[in-house]
PDB file of N, CA and C in Angstrom:
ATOM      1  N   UNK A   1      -6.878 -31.176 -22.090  1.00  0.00           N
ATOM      2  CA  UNK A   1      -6.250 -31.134 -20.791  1.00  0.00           C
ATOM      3  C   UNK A   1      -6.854 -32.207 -19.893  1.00  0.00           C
ATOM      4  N   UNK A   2      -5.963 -32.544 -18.861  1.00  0.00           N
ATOM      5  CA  UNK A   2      -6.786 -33.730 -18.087  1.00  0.00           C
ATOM      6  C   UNK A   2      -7.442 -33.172 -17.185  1.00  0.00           C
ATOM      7  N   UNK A   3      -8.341 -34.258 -16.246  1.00  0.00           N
ATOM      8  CA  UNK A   3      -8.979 -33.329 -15.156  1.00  0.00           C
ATOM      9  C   UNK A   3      -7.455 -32.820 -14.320  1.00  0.00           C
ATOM     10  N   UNK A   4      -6.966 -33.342 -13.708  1.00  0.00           N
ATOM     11  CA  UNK A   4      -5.865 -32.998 -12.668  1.00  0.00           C
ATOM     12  C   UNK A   4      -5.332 -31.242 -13.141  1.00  0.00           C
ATOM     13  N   UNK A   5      -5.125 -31.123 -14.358  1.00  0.00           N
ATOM     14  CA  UNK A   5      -4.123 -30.049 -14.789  1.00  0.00           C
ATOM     15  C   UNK A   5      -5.548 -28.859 -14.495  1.00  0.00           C
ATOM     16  N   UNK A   6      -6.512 -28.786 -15.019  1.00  0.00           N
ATOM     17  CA  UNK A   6      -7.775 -28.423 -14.935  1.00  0.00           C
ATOM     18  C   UNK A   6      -8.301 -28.057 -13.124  1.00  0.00           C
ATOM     19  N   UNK A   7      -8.280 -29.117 -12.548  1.00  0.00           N
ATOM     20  CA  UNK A   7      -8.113 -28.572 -10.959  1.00  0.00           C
ATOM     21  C   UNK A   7      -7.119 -27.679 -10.559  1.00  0.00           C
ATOM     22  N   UNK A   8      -5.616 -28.100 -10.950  1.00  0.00           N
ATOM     23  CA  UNK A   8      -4.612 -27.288 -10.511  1.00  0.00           C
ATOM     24  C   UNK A   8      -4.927 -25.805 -11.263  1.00  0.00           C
ATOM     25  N   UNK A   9      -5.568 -25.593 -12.337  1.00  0.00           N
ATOM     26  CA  UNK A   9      -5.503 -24.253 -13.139  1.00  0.00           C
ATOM     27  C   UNK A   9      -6.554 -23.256 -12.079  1.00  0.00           C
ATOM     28  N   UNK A  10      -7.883 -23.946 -11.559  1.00  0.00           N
ATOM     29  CA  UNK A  10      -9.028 -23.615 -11.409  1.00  0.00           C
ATOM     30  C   UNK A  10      -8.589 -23.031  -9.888  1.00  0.00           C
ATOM     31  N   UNK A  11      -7.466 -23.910  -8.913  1.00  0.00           N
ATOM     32  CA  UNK A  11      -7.339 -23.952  -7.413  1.00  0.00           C
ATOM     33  C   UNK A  11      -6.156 -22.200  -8.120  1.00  0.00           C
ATOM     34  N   UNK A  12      -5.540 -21.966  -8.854  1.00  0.00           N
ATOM     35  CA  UNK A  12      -4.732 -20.851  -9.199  1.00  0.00           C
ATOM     36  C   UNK A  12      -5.424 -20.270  -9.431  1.00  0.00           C
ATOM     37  N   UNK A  13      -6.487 -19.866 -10.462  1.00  0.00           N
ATOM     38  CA  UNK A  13      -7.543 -18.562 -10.118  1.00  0.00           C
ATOM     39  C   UNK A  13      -8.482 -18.520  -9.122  1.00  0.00           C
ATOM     40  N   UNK A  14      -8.744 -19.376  -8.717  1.00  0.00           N
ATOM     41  CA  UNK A  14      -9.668 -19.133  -6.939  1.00  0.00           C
ATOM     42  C   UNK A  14      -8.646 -18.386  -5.859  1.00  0.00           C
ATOM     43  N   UNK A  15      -7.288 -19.022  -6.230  1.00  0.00           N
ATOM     44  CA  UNK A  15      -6.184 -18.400  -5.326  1.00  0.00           C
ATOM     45  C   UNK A  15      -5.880 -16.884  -5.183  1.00  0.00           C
ATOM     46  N   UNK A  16      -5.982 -16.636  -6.795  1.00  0.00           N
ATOM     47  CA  UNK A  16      -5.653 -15.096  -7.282  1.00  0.00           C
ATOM     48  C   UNK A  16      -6.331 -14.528  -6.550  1.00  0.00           C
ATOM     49  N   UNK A  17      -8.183 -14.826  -7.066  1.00  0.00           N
ATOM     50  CA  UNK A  17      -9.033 -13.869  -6.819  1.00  0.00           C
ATOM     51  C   UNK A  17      -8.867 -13.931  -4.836  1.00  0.00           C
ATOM     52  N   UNK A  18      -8.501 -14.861  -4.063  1.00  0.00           N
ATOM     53  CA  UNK A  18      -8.852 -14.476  -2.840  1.00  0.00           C
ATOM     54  C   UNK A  18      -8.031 -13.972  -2.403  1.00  0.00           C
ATOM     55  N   UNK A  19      -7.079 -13.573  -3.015  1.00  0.00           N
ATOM     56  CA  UNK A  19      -5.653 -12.812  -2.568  1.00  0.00           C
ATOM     57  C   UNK A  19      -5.572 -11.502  -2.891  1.00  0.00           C
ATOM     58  N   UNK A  20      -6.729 -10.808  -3.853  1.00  0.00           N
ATOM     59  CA  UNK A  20      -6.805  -9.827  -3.746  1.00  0.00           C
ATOM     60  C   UNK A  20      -8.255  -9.125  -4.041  1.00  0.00           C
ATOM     61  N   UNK A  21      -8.886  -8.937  -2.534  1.00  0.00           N
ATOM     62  CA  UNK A  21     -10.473  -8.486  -2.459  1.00  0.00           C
ATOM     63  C   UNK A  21     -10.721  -7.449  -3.044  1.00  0.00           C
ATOM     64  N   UNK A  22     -11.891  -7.381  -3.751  1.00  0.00           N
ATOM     65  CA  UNK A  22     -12.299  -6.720  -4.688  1.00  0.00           C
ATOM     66  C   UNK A  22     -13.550  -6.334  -4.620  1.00  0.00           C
ATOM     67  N   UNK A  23     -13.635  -5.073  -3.837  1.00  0.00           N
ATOM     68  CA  UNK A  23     -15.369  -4.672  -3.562  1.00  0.00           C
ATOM     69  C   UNK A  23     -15.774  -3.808  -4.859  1.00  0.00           C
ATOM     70  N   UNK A  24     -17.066  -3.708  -5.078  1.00  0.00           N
ATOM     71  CA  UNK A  24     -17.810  -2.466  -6.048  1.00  0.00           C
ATOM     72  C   UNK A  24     -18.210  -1.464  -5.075  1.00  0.00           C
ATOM     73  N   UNK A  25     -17.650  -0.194  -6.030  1.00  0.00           N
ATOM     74  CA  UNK A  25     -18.682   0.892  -5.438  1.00  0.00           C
ATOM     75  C   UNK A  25     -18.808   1.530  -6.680  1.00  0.00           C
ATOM     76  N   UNK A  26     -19.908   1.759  -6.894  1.00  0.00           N
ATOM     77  CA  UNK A  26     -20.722   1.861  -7.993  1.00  0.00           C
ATOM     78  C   UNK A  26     -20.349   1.127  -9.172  1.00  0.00           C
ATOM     79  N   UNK A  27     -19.791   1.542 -10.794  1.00  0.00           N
ATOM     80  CA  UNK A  27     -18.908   0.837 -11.216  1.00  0.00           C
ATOM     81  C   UNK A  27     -17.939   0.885 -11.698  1.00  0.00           C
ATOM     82  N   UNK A  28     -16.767   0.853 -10.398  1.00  0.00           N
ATOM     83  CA  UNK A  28     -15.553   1.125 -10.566  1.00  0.00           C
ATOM     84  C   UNK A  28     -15.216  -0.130  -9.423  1.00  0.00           C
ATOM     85  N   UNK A  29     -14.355  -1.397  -9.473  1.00  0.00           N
ATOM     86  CA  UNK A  29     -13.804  -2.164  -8.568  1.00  0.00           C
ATOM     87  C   UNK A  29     -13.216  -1.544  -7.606  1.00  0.00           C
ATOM     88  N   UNK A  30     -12.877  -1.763  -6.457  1.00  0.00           N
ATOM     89  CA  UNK A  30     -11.732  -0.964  -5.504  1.00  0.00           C
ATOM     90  C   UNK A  30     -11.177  -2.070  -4.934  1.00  0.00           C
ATOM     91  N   UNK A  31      -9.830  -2.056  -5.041  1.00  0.00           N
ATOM     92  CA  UNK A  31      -9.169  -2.539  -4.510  1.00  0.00           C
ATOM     93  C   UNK A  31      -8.699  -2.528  -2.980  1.00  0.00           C
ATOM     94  N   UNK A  32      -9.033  -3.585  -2.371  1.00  0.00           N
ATOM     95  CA  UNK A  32      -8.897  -3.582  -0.305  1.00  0.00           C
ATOM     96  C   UNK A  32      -7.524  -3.859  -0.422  1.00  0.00           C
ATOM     97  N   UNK A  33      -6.942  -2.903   0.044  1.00  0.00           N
ATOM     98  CA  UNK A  33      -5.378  -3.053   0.779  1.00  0.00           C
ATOM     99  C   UNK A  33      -4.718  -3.986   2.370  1.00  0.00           C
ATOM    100  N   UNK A  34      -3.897  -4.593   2.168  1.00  0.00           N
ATOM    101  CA  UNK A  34      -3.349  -5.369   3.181  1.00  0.00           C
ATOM    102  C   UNK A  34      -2.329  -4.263   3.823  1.00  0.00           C
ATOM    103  N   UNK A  35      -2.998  -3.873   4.890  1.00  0.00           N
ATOM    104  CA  UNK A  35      -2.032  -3.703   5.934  1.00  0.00           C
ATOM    105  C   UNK A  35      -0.176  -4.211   6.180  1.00  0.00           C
ATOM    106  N   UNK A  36      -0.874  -5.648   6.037  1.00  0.00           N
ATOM    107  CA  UNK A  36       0.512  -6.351   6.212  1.00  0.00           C
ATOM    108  C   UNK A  36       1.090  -6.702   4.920  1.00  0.00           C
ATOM    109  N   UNK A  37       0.634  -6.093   3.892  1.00  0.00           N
ATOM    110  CA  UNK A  37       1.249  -6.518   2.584  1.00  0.00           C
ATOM    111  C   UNK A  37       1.860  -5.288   2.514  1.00  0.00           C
ATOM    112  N   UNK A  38       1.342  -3.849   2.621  1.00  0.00           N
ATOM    113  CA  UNK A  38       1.713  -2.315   3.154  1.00  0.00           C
ATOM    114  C   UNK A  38       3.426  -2.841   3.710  1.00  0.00           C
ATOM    115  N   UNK A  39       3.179  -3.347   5.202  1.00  0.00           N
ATOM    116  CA  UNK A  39       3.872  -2.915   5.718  1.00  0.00           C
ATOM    117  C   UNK A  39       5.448  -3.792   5.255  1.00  0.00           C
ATOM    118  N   UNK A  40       5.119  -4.781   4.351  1.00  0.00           N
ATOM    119  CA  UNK A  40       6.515  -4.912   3.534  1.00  0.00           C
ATOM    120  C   UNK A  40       7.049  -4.557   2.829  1.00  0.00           C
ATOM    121  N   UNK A  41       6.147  -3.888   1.912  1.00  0.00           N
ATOM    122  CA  UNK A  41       6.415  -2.914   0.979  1.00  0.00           C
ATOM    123  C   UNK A  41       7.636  -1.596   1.876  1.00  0.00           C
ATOM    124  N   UNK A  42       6.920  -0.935   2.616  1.00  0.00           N
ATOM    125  CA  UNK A  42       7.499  -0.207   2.953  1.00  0.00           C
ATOM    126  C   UNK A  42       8.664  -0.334   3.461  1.00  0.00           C
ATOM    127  N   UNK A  43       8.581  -1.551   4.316  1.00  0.00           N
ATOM    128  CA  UNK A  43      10.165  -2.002   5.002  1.00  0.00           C
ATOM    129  C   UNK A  43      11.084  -2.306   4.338  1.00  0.00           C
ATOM    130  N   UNK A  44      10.763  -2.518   2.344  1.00  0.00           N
ATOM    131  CA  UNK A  44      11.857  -2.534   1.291  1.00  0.00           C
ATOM    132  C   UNK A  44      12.232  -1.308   0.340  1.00  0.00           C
ATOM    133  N   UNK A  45      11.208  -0.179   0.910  1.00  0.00           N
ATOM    134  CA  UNK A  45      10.940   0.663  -0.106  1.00  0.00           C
ATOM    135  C   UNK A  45      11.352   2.089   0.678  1.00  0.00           C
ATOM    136  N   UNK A  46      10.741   2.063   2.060  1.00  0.00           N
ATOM    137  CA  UNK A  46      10.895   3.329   2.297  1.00  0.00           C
ATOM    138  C   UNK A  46      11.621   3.574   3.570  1.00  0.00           C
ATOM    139  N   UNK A  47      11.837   2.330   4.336  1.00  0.00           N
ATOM    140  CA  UNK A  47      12.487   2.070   5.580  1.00  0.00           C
ATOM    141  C   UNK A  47      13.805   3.137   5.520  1.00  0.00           C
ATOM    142  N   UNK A  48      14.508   2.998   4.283  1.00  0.00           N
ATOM    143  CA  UNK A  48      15.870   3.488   3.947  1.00  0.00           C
ATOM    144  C   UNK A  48      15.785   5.014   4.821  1.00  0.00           C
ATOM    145  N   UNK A  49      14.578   5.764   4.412  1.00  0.00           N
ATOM    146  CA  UNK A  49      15.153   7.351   4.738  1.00  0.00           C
ATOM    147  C   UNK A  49      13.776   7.390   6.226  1.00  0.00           C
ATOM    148  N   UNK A  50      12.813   6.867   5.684  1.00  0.00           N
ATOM    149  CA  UNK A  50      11.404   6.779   6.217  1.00  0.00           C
ATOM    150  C   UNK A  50      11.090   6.128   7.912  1.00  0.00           C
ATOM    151  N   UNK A  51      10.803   6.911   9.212  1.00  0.00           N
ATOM    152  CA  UNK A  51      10.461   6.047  10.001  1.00  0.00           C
ATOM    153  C   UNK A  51       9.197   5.368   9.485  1.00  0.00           C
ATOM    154  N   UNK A  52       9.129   3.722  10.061  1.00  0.00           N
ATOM    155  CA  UNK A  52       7.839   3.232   8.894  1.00  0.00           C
ATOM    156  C   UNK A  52       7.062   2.519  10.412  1.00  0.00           C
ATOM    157  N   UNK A  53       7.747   2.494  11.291  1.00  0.00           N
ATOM    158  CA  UNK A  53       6.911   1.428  12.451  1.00  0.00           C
ATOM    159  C   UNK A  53       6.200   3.048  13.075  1.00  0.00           C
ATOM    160  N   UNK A  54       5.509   2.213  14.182  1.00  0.00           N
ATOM    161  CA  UNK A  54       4.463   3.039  14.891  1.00  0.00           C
ATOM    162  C   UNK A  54       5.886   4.765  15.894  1.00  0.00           C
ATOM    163  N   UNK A  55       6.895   3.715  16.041  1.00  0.00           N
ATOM    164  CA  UNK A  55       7.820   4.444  17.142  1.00  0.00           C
ATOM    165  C   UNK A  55       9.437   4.321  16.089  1.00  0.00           C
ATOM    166  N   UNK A  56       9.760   5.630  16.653  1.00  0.00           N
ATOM    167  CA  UNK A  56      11.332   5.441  15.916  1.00  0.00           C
ATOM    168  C   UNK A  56      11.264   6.816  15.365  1.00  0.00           C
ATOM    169  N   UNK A  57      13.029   7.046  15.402  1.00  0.00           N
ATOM    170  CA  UNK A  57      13.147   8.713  13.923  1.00  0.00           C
ATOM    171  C   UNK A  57      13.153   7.677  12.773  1.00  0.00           C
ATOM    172  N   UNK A  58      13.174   8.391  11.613  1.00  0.00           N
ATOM    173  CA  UNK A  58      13.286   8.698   9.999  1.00  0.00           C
ATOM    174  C   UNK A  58      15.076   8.241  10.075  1.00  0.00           C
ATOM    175  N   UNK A  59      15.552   7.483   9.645  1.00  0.00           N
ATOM    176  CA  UNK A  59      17.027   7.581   9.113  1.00  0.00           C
ATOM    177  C   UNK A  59      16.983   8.837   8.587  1.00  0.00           C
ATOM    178  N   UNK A  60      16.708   9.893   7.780  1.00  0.00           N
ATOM    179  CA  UNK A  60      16.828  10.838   7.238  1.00  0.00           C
ATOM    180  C   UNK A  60      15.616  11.670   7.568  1.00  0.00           C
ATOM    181  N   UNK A  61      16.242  12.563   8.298  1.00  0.00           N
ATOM    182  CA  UNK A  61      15.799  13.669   8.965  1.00  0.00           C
ATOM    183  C   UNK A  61      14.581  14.613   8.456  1.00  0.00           C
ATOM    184  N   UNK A  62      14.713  14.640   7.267  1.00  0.00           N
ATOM    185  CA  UNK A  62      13.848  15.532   6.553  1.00  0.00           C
ATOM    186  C   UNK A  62      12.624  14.567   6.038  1.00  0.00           C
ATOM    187  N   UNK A  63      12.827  13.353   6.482  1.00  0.00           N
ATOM    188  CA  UNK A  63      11.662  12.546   5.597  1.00  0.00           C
ATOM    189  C   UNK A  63      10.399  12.455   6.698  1.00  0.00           C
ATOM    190  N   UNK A  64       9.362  12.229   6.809  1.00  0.00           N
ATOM    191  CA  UNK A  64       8.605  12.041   7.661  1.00  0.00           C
ATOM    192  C   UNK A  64       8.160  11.348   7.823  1.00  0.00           C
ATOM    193  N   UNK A  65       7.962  10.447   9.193  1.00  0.00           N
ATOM    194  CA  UNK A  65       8.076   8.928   9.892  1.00  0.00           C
ATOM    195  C   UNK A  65       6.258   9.080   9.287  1.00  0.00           C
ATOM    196  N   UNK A  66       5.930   7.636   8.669  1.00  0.00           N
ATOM    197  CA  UNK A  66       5.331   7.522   8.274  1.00  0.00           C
ATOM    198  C   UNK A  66       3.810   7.472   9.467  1.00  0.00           C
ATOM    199  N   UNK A  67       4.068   6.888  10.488  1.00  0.00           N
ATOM    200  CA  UNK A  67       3.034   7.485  11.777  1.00  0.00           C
ATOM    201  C   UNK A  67       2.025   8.907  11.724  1.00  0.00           C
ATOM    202  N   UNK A  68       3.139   9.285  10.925  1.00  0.00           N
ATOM    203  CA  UNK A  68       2.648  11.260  11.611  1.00  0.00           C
ATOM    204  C   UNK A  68       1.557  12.029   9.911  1.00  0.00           C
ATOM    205  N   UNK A  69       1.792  10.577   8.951  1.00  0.00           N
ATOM    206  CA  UNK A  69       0.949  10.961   7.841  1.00  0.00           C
ATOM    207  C   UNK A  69      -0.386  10.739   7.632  1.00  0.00           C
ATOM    208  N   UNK A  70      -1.143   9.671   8.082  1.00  0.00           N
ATOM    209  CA  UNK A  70      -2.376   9.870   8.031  1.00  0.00           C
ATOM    210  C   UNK A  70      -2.946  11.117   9.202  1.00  0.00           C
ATOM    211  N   UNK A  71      -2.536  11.492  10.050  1.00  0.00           N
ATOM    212  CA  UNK A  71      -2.269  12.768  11.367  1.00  0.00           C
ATOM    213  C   UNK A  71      -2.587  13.941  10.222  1.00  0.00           C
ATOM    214  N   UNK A  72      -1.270  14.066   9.776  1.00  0.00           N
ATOM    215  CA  UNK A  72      -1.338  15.252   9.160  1.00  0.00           C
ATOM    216  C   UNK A  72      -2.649  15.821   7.857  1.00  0.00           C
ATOM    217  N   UNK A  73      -2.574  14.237   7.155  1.00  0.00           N
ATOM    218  CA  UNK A  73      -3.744  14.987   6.086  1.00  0.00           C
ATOM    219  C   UNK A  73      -4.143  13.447   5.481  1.00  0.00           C
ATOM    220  N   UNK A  74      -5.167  12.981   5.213  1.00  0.00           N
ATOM    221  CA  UNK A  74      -5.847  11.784   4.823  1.00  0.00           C
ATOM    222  C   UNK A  74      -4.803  11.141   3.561  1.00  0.00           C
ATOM    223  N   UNK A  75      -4.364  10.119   4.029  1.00  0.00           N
ATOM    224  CA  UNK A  75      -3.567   9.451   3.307  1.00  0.00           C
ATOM    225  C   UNK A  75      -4.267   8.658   1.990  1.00  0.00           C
ATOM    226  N   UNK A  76      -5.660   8.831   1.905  1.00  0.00           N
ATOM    227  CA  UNK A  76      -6.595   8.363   1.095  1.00  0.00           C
ATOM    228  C   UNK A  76      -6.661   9.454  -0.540  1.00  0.00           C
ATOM    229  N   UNK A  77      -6.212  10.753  -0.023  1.00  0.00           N
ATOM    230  CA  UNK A  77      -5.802  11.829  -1.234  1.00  0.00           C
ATOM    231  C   UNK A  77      -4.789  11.538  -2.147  1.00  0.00           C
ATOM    232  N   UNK A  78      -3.791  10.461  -1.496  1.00  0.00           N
ATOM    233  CA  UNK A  78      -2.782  10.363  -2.461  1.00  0.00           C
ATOM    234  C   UNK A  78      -2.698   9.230  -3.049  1.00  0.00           C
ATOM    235  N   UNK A  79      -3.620   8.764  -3.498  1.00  0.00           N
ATOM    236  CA  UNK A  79      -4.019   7.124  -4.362  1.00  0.00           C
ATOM    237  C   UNK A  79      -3.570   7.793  -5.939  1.00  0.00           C
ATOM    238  N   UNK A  80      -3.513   8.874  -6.089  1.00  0.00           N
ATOM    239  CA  UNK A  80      -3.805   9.356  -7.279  1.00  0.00           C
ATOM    240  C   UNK A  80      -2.515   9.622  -7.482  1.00  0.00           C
ATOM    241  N   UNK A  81      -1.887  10.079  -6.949  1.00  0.00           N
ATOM    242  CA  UNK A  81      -0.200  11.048  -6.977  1.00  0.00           C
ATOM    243  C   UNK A  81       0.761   9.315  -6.756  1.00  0.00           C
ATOM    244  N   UNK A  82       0.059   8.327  -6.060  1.00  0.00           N
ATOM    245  CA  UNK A  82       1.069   6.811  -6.152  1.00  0.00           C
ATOM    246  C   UNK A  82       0.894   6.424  -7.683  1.00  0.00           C
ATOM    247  N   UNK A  83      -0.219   6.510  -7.980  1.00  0.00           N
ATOM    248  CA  UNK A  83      -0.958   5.811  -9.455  1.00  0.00           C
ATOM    249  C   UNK A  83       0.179   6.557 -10.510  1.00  0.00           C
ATOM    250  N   UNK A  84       0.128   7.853 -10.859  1.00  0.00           N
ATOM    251  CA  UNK A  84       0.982   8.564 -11.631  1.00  0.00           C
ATOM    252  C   UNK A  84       2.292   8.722 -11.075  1.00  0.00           C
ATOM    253  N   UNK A  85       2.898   8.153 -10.516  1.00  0.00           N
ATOM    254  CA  UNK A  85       4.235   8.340 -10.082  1.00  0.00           C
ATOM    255  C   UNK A  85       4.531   9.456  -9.042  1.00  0.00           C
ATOM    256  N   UNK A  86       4.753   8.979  -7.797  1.00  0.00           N
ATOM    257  CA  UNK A  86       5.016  10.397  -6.856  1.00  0.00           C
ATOM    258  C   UNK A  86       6.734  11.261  -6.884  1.00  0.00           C
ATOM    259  N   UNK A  87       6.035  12.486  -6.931  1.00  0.00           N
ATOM    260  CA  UNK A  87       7.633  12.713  -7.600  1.00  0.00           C
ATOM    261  C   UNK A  87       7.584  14.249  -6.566  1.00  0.00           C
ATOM    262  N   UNK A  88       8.295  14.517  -5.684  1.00  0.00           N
ATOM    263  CA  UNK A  88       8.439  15.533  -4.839  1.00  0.00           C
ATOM    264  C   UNK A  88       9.521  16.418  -4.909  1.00  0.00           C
ATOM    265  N   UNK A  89       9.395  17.687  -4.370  1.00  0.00           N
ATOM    266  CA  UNK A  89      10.407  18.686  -4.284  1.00  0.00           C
ATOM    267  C   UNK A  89      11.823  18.239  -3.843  1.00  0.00           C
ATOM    268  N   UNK A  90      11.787  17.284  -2.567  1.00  0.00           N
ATOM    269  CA  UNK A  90      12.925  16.824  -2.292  1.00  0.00           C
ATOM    270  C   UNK A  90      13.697  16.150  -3.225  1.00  0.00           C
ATOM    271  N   UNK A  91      14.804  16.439  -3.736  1.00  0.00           N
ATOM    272  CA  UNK A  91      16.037  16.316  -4.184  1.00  0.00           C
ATOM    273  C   UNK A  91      16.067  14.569  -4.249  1.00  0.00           C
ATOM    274  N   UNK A  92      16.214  14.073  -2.796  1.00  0.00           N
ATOM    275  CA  UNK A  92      16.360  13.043  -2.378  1.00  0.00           C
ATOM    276  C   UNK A  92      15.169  11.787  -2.575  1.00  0.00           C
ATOM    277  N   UNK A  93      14.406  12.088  -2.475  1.00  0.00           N
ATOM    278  CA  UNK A  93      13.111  11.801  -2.291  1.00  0.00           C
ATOM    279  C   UNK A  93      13.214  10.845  -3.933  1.00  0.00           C
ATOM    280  N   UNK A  94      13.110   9.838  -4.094  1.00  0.00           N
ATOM    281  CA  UNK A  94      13.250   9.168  -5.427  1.00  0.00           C
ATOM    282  C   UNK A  94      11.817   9.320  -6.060  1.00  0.00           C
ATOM    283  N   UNK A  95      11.736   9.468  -7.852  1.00  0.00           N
ATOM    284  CA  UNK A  95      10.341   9.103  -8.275  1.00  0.00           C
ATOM    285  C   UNK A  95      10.015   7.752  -8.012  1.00  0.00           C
ATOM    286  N   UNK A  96       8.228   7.327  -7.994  1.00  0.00           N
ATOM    287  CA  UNK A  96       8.427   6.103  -8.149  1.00  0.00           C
ATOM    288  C   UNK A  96       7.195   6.104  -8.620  1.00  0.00           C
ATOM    289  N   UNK A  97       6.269   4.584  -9.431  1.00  0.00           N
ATOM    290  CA  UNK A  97       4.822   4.435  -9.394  1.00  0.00           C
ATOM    291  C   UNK A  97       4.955   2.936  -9.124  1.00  0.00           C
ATOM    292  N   UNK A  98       3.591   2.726  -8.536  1.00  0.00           N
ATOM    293  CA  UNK A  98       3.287   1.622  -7.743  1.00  0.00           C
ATOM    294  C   UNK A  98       1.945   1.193  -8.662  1.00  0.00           C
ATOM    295  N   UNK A  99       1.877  -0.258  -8.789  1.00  0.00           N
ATOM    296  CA  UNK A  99       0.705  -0.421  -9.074  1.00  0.00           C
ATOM    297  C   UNK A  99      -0.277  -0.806  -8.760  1.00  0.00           C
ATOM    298  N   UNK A 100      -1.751  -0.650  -8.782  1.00  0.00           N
ATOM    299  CA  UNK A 100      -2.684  -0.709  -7.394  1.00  0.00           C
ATOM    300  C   UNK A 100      -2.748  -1.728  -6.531  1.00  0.00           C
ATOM    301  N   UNK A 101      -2.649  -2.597  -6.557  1.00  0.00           N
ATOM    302  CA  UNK A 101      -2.381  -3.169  -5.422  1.00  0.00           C
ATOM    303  C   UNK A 101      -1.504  -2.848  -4.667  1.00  0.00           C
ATOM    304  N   UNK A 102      -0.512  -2.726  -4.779  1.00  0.00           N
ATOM    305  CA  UNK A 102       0.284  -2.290  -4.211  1.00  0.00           C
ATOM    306  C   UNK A 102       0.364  -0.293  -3.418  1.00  0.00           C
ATOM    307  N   UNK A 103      -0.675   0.752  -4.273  1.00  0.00           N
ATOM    308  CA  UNK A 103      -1.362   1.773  -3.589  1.00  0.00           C
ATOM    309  C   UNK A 103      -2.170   1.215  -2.608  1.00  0.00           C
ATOM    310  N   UNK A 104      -3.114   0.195  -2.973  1.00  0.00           N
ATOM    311  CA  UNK A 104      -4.180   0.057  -1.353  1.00  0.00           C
ATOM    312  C   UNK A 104      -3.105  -0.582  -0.031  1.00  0.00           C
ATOM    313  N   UNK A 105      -2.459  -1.264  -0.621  1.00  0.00           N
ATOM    314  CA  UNK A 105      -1.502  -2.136   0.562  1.00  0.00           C
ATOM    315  C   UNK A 105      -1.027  -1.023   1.241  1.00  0.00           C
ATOM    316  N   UNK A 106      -0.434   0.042   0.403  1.00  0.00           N
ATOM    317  CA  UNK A 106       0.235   1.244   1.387  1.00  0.00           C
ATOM    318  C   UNK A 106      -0.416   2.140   1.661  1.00  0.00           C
ATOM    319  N   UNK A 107      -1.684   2.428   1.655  1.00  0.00           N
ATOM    320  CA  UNK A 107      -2.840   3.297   2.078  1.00  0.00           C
ATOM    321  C   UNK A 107      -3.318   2.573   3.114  1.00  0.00           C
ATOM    322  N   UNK A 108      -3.422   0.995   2.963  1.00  0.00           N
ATOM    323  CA  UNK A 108      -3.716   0.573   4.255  1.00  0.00           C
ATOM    324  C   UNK A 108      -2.697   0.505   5.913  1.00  0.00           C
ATOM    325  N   UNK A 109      -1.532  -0.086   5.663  1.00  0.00           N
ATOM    326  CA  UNK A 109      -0.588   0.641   5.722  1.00  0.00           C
ATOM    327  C   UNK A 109      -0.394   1.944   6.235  1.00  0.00           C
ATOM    328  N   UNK A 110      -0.560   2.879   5.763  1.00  0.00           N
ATOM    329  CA  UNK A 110      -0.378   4.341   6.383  1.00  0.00           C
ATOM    330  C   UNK A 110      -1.535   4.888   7.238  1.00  0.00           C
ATOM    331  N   UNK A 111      -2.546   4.237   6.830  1.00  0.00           N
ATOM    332  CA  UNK A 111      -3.644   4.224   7.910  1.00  0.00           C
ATOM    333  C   UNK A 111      -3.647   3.134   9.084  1.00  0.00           C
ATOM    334  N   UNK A 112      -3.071   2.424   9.110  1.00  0.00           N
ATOM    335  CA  UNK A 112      -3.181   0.961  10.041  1.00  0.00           C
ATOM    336  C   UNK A 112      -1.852   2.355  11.021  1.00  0.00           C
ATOM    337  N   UNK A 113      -0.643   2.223  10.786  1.00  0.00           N
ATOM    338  CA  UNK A 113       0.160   2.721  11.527  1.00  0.00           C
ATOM    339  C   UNK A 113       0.704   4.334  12.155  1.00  0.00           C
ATOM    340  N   UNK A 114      -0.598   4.945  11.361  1.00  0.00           N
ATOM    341  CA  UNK A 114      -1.086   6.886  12.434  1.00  0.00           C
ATOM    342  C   UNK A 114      -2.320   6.035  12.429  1.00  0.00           C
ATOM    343  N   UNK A 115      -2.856   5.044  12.928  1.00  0.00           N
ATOM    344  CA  UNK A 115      -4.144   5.042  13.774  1.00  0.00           C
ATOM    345  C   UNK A 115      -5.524   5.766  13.090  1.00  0.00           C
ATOM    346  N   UNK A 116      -5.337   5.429  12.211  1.00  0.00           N
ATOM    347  CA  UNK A 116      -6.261   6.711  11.300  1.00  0.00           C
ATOM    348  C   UNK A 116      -7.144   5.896  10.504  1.00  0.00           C
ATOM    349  N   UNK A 117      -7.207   4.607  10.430  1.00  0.00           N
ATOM    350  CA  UNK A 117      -7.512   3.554   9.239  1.00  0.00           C
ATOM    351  C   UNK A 117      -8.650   3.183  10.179  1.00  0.00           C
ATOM    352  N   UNK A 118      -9.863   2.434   9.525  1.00  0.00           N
ATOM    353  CA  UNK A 118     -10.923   2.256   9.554  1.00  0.00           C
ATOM    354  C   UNK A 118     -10.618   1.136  10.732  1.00  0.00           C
ATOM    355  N   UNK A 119     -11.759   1.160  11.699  1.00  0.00           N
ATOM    356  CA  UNK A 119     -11.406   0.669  13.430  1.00  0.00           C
ATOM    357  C   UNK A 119     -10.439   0.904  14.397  1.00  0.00           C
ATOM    358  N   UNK A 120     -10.514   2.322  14.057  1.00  0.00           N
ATOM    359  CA  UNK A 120      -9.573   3.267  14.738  1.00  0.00           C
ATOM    360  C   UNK A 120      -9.550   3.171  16.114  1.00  0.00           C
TER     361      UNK A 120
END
């Protein structure tokens, strides 16, 4: 390979790794979630039935505006139920699984927007 192709390969994994932070706690990696990577996700994913901004109803009544979930019970419990596919009583409510990056983005996310997320 030449040098040039070799820079361009090297500037693509420096890119990767800073695009998605990666702390240790003990030894297991954890993945740091983007807020603002969260909050696109959601605006393609859950906007449909879901209130997803700070203010607003739910298009669908029975769903709960995403504001009022870190409130209700630590949105940090359900890393596990995104990982295996969340699949609920509601009828409506679609299965889905996400893969981790994409769990921290919406944990950050659901904590950034009920005010509940770290620098509260």
């Amino acid at each position: 390979m030449t040098g040039r192709l070799w820079m361009v390969l090297g500037a693509l994994v420096l890119a990767g790794c800073a695009g998605e932070a990666v702390r240790q706690n003990g030894t297991e990696p954890v993945v740091m979630g983007s807020a603002d990577r969260g909050a696109i996700l959601v605006r393609q994913k859950c906007a449909g039935c879901h209130a997803v901004e700070r203010s607003g109803d739910s298009p669908m009544h029975a769903a709960p505006p995403f504001r009022d979930m870190g409130v209700l019970y630590p949105v940090r419990d359900l890393q596990e139920a995104f990982a295996e596919g969340l699949v609920t009583a509601h009828p409506a409510m679609p299965a889905f699984e996400l893969q981790p990056t994409e769990i921290a983005d919406l944990i950050a996310y659901l904590e950034s927007v009920s005010g509940t997320g770290p620098g509260r």
